[in-house]
C-alpha atoms as a PDB file:
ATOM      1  CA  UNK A   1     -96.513 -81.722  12.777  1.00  0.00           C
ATOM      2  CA  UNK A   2     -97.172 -81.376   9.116  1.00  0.00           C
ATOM      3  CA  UNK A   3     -98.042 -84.934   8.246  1.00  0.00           C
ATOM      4  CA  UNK A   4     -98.979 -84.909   4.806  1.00  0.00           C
ATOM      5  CA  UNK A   5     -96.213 -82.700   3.796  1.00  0.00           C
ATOM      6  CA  UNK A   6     -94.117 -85.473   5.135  1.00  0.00           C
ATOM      7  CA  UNK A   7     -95.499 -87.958   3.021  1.00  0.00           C
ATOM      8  CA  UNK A   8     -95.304 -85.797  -0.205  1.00  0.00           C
ATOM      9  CA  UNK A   9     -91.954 -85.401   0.618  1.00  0.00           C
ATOM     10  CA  UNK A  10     -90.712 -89.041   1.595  1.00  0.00           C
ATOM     11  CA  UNK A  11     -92.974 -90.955  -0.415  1.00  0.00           C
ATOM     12  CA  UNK A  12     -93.987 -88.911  -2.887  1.00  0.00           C
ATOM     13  CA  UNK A  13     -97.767 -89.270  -2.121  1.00  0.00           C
ATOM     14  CA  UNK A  14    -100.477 -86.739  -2.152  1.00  0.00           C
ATOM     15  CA  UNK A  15    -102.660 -87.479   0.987  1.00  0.00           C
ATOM     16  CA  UNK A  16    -106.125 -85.603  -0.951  1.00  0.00           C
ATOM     17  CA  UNK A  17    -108.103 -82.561   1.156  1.00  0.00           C
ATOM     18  CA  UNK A  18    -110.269 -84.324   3.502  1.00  0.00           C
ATOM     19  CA  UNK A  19    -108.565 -87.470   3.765  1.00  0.00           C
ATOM     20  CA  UNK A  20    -106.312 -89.097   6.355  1.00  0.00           C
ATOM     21  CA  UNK A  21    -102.929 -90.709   6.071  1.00  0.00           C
ATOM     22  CA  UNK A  22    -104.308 -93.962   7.074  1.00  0.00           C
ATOM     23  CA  UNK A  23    -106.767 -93.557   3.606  1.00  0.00           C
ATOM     24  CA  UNK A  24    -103.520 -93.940   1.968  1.00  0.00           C
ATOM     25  CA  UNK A  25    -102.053 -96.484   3.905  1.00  0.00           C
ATOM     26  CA  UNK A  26     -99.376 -94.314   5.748  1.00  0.00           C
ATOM     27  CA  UNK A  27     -99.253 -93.832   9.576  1.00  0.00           C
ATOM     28  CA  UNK A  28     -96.815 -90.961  10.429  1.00  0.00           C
ATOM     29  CA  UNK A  29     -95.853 -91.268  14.826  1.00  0.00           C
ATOM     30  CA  UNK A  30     -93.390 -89.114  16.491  1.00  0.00           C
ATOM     31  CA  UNK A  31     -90.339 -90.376  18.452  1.00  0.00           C
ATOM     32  CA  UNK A  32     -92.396 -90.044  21.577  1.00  0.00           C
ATOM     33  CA  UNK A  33     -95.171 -92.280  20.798  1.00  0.00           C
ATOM     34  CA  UNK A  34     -92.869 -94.988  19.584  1.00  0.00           C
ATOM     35  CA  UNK A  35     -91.441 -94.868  21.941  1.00  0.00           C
ATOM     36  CA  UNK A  36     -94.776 -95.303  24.303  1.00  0.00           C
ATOM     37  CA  UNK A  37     -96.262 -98.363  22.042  1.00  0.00           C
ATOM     38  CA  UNK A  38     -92.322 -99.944  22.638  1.00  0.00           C
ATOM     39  CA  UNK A  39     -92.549 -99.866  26.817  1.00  0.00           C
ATOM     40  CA  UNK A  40     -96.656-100.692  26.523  1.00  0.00           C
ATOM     41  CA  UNK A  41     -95.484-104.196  24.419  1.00  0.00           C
ATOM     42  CA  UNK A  42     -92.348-105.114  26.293  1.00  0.00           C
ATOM     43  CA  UNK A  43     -92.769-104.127  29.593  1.00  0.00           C
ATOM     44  CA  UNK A  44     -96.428-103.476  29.544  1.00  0.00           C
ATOM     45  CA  UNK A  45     -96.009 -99.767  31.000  1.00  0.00           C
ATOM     46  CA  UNK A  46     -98.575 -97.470  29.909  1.00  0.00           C
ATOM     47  CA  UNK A  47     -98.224 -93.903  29.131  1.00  0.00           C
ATOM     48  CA  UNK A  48     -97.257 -92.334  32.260  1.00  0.00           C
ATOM     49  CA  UNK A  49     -94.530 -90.434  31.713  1.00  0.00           C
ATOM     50  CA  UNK A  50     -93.623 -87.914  28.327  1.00  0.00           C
ATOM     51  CA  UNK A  51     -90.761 -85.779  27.779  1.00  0.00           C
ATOM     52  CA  UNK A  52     -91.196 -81.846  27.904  1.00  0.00           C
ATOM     53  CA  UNK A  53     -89.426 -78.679  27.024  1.00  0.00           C
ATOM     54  CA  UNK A  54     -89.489 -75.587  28.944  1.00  0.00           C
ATOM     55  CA  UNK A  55     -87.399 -73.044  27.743  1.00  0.00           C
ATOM     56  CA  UNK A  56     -87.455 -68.987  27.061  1.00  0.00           C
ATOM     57  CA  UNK A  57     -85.302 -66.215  28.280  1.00  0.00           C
ATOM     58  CA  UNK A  58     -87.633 -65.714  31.373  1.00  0.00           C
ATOM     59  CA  UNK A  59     -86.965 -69.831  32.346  1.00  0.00           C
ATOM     60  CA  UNK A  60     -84.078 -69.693  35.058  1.00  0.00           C
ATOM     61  CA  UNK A  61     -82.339 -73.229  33.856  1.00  0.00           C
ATOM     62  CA  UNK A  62     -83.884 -74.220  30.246  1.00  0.00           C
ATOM     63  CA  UNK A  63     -83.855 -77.928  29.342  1.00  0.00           C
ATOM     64  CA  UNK A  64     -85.451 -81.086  28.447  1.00  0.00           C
ATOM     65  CA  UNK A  65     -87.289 -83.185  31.345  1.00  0.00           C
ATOM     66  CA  UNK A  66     -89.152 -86.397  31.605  1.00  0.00           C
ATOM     67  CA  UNK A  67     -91.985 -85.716  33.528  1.00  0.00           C
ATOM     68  CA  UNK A  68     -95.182 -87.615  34.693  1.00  0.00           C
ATOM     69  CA  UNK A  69     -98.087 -86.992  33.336  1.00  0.00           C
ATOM     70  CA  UNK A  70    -100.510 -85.284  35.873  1.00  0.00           C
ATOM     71  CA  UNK A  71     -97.834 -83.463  37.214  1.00  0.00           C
ATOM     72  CA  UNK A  72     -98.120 -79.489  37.997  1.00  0.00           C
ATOM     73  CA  UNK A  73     -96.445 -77.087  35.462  1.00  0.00           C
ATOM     74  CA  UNK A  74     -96.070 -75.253  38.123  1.00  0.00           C
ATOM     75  CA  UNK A  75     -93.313 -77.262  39.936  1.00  0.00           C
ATOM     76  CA  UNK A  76     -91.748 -78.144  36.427  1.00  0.00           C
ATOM     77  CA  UNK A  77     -90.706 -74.598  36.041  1.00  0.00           C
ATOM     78  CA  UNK A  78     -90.107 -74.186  39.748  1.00  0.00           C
ATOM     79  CA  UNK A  79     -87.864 -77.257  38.552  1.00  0.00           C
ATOM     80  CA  UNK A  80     -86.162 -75.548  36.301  1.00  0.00           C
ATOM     81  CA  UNK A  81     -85.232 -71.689  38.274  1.00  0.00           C
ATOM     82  CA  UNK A  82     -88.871 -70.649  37.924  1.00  0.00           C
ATOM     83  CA  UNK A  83     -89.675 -67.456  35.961  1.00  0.00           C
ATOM     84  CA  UNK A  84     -87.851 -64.106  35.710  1.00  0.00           C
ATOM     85  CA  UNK A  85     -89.585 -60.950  36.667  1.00  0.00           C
ATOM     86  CA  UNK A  86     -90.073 -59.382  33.602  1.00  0.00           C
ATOM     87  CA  UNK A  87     -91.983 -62.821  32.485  1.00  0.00           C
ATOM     88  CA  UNK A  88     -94.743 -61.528  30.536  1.00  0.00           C
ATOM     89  CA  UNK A  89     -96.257 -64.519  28.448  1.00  0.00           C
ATOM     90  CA  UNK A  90     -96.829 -68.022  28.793  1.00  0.00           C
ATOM     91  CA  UNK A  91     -97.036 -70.790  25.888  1.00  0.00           C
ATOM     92  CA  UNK A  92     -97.911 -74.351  25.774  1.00  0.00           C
ATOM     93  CA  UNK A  93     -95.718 -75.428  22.737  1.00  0.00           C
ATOM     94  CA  UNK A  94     -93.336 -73.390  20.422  1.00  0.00           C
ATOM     95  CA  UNK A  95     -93.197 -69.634  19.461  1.00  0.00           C
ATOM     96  CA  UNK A  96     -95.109 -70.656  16.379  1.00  0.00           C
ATOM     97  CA  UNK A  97     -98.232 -72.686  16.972  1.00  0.00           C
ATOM     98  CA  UNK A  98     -97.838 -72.030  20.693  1.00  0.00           C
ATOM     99  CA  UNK A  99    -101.025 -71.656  22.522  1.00  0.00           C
ATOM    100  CA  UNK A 100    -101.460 -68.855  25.243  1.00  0.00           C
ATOM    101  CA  UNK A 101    -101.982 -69.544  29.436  1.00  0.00           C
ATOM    102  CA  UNK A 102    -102.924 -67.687  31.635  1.00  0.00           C
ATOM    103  CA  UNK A 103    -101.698 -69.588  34.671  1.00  0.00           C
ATOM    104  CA  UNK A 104     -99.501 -72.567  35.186  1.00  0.00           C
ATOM    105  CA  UNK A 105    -101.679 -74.123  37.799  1.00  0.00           C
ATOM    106  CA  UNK A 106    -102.638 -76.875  35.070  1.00  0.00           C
ATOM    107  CA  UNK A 107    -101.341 -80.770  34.890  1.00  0.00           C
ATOM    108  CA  UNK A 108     -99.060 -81.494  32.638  1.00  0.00           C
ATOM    109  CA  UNK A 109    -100.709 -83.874  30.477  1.00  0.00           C
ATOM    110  CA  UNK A 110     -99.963 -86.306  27.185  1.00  0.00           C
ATOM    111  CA  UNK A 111    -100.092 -83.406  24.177  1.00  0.00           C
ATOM    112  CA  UNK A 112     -97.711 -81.495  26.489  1.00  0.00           C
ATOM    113  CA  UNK A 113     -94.841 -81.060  23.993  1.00  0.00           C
ATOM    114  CA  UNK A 114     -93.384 -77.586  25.883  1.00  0.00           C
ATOM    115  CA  UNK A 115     -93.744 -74.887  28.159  1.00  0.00           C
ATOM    116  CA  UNK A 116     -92.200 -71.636  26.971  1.00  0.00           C
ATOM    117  CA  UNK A 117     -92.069 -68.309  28.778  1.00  0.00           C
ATOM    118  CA  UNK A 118     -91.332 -64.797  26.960  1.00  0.00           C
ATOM    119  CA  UNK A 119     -90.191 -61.801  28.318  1.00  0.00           C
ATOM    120  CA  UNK A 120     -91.599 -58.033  28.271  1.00  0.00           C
ATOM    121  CA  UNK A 121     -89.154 -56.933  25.668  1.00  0.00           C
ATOM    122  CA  UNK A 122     -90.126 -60.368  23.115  1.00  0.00           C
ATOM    123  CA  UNK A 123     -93.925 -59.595  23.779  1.00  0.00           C
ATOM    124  CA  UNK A 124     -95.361 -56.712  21.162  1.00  0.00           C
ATOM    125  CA  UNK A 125     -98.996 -55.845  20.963  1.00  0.00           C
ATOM    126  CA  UNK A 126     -99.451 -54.570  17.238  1.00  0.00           C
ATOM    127  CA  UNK A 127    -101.748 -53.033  15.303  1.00  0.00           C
ATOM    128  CA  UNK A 128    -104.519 -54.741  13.019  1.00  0.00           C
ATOM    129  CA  UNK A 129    -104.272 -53.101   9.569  1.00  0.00           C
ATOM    130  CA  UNK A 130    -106.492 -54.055   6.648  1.00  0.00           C
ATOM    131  CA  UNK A 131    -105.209 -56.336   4.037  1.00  0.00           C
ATOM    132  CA  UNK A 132    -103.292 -54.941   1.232  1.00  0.00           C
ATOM    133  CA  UNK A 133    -103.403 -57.856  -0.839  1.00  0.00           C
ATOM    134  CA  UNK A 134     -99.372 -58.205  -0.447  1.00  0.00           C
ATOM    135  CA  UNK A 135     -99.823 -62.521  -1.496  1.00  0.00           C
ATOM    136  CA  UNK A 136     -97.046 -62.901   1.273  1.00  0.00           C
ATOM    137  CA  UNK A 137     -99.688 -65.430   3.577  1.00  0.00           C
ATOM    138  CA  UNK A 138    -100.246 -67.182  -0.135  1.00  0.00           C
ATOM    139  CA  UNK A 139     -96.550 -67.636  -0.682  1.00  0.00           C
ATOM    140  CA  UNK A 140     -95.820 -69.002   3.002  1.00  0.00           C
ATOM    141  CA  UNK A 141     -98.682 -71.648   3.373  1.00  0.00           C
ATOM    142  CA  UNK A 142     -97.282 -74.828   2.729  1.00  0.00           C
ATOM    143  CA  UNK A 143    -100.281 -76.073   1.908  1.00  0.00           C
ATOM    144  CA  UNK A 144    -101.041 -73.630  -0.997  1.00  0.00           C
ATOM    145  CA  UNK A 145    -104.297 -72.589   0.599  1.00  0.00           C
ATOM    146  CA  UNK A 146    -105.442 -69.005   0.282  1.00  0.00           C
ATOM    147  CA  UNK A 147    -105.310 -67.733   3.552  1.00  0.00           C
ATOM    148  CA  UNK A 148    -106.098 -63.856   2.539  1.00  0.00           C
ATOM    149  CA  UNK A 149    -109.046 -64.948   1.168  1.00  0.00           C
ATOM    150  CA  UNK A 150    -110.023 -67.183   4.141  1.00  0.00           C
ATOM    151  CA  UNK A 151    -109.047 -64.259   6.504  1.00  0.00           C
ATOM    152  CA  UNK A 152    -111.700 -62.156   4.735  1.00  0.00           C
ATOM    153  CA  UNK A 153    -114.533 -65.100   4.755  1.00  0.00           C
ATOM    154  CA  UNK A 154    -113.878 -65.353   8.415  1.00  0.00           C
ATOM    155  CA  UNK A 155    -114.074 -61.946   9.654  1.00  0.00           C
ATOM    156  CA  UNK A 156    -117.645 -62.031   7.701  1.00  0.00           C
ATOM    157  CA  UNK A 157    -118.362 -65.259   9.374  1.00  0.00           C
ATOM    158  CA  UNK A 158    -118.851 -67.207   6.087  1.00  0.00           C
ATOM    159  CA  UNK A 159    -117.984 -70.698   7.246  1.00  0.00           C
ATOM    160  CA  UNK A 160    -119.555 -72.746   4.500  1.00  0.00           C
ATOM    161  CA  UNK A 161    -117.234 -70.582   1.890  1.00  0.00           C
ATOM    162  CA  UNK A 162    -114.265 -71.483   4.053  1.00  0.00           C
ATOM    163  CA  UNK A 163    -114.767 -75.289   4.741  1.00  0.00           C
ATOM    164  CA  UNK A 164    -115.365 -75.445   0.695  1.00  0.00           C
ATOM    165  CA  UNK A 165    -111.536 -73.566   0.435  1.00  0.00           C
ATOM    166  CA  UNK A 166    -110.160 -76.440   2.479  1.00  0.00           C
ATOM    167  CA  UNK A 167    -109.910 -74.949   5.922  1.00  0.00           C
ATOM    168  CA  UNK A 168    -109.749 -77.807   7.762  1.00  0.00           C
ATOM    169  CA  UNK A 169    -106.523 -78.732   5.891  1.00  0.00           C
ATOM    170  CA  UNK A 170    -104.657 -75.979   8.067  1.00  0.00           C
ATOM    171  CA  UNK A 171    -102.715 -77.424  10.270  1.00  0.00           C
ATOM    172  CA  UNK A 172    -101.976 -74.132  12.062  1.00  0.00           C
ATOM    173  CA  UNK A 173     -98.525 -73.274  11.425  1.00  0.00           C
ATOM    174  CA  UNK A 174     -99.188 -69.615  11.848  1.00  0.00           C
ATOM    175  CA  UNK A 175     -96.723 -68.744   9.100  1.00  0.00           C
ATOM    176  CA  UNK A 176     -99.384 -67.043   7.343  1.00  0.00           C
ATOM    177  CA  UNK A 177     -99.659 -64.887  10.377  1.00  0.00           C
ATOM    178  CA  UNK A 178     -96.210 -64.679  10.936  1.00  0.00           C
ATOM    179  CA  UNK A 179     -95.799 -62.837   7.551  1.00  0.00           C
ATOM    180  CA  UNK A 180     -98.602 -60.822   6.939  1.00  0.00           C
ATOM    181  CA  UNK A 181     -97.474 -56.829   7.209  1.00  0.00           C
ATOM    182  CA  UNK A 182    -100.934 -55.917   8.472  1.00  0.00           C
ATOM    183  CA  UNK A 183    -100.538 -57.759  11.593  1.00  0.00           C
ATOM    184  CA  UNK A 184    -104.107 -59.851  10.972  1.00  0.00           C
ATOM    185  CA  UNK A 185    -104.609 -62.682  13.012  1.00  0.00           C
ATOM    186  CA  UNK A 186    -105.363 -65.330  10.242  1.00  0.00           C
ATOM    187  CA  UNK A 187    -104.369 -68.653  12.000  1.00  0.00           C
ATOM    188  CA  UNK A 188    -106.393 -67.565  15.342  1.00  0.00           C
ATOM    189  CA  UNK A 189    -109.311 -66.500  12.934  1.00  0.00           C
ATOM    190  CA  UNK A 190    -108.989 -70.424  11.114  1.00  0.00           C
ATOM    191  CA  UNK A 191    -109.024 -72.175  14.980  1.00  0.00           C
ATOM    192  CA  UNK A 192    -112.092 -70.347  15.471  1.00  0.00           C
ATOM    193  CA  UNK A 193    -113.470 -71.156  12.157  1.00  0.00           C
ATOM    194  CA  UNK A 194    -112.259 -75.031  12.152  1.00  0.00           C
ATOM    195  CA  UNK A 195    -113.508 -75.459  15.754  1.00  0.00           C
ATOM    196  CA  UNK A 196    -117.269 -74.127  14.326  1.00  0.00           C
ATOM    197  CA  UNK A 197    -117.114 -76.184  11.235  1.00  0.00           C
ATOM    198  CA  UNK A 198    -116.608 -79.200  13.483  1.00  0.00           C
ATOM    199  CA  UNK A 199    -119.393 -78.768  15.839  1.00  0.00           C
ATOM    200  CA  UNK A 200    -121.582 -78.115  13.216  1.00  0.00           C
ATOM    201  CA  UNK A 201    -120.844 -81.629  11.260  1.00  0.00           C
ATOM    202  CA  UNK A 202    -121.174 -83.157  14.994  1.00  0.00           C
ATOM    203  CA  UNK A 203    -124.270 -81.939  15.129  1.00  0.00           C
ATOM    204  CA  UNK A 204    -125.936 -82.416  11.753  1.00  0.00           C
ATOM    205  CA  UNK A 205    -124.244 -86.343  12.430  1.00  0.00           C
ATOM    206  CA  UNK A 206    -126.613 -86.885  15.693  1.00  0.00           C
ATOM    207  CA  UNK A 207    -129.595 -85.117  14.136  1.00  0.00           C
ATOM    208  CA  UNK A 208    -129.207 -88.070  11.283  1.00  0.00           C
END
């Protein structure tokens, strides 16, 4: 989740661009993995289990399951009534930062937080408009980052200009996306664009 906006909030710390939590002293752990450094100390289980979501109007029974890692997604949503008919998309993790599959022939595996499964009528294809400079993406990033601006620097494939604009800060809570009336694609555009930025520092690191 949104770390460092935790922090601000709860200890009133400002965890600076480029740095960690642990630069500041702070470690921030879900429930889950507290729960998985608890059973590895006092019973010395290892992580071989996590709890998962699978939910969406096209899930027959919706719930919360504790399921071993390795195991098929498949036969956790057989588990739970399989899928409707009218199932029409699949996401690993919420509606938000969700990522899209194709198939559900894939182990479930430690990151799995959820499985959620939309319907025809909740799945809309829209339009890509140009940007009309509305600010809405500006107001909604709760990291104050400019995400019109990086939109624009990654459609011309500027990635220097966007890793200097903080980037790599995004933690990919698509509300930028979410808002903007043109229907761009600014948090799919910023993956891309993170994921390049990366291999290119992993790269210049082995050539030193």
């Amino acid at each position: 989740g949104a770390e460092k906006m935790m922090i601000t909030a709860i200890l009133g710390q400002e965890v600076p661009s480029g740095k960690l939590p642990i630069d500041l002293g702070v470690l921030v752990a879900n429930v889950g993995t507290v729960v998985a450094i608890s059973q590895y100390f006092r019973q010395s289980q290892p992580l071989i289990e996590r709890v998962i979501t699978v939910t969406g109007t096209a899930v027959g029974r919706p719930t919360n399951l504790l399921v071993p890692i390795g195991a098929s997604m498949q036969e956790v949503v057989d588990y739970c009534g399989g899928i409707t008919d009218d199932a029409a998309r699949i996401l690993l993790g919420g509606p938000m930062m969700g990522v899209v599959q194709k198939t559900l022939d894939i182990p479930v595996v430690k990151g799995t937080s959820g499985i959620l499964v939309l319907t025809e009528n909740e799945v809309r294809d829209l339009t890509t408009y140009h940007c009309i400079r509305c600010g809405r993406c500006l107001d909604a990033c709760p990291l104050f980052l400019n995400p019109a601006r990086l939109g624009l620097l990654a459609k011309r494939g500027q990635w220097e200009a966007m890793e200097e604009l903080n980037v790599l800060d995004c933690f990919e809570c698509a509300a930028c996306s979410y808002v903007c009336p043109s229907a761009i694609p600014l948090v799919q555009s910023f993956r891309v664009a993170k994921g390049i930025i990366r291999e290119k520092r992993a790269r210049a690191k082995t050539a030193n």
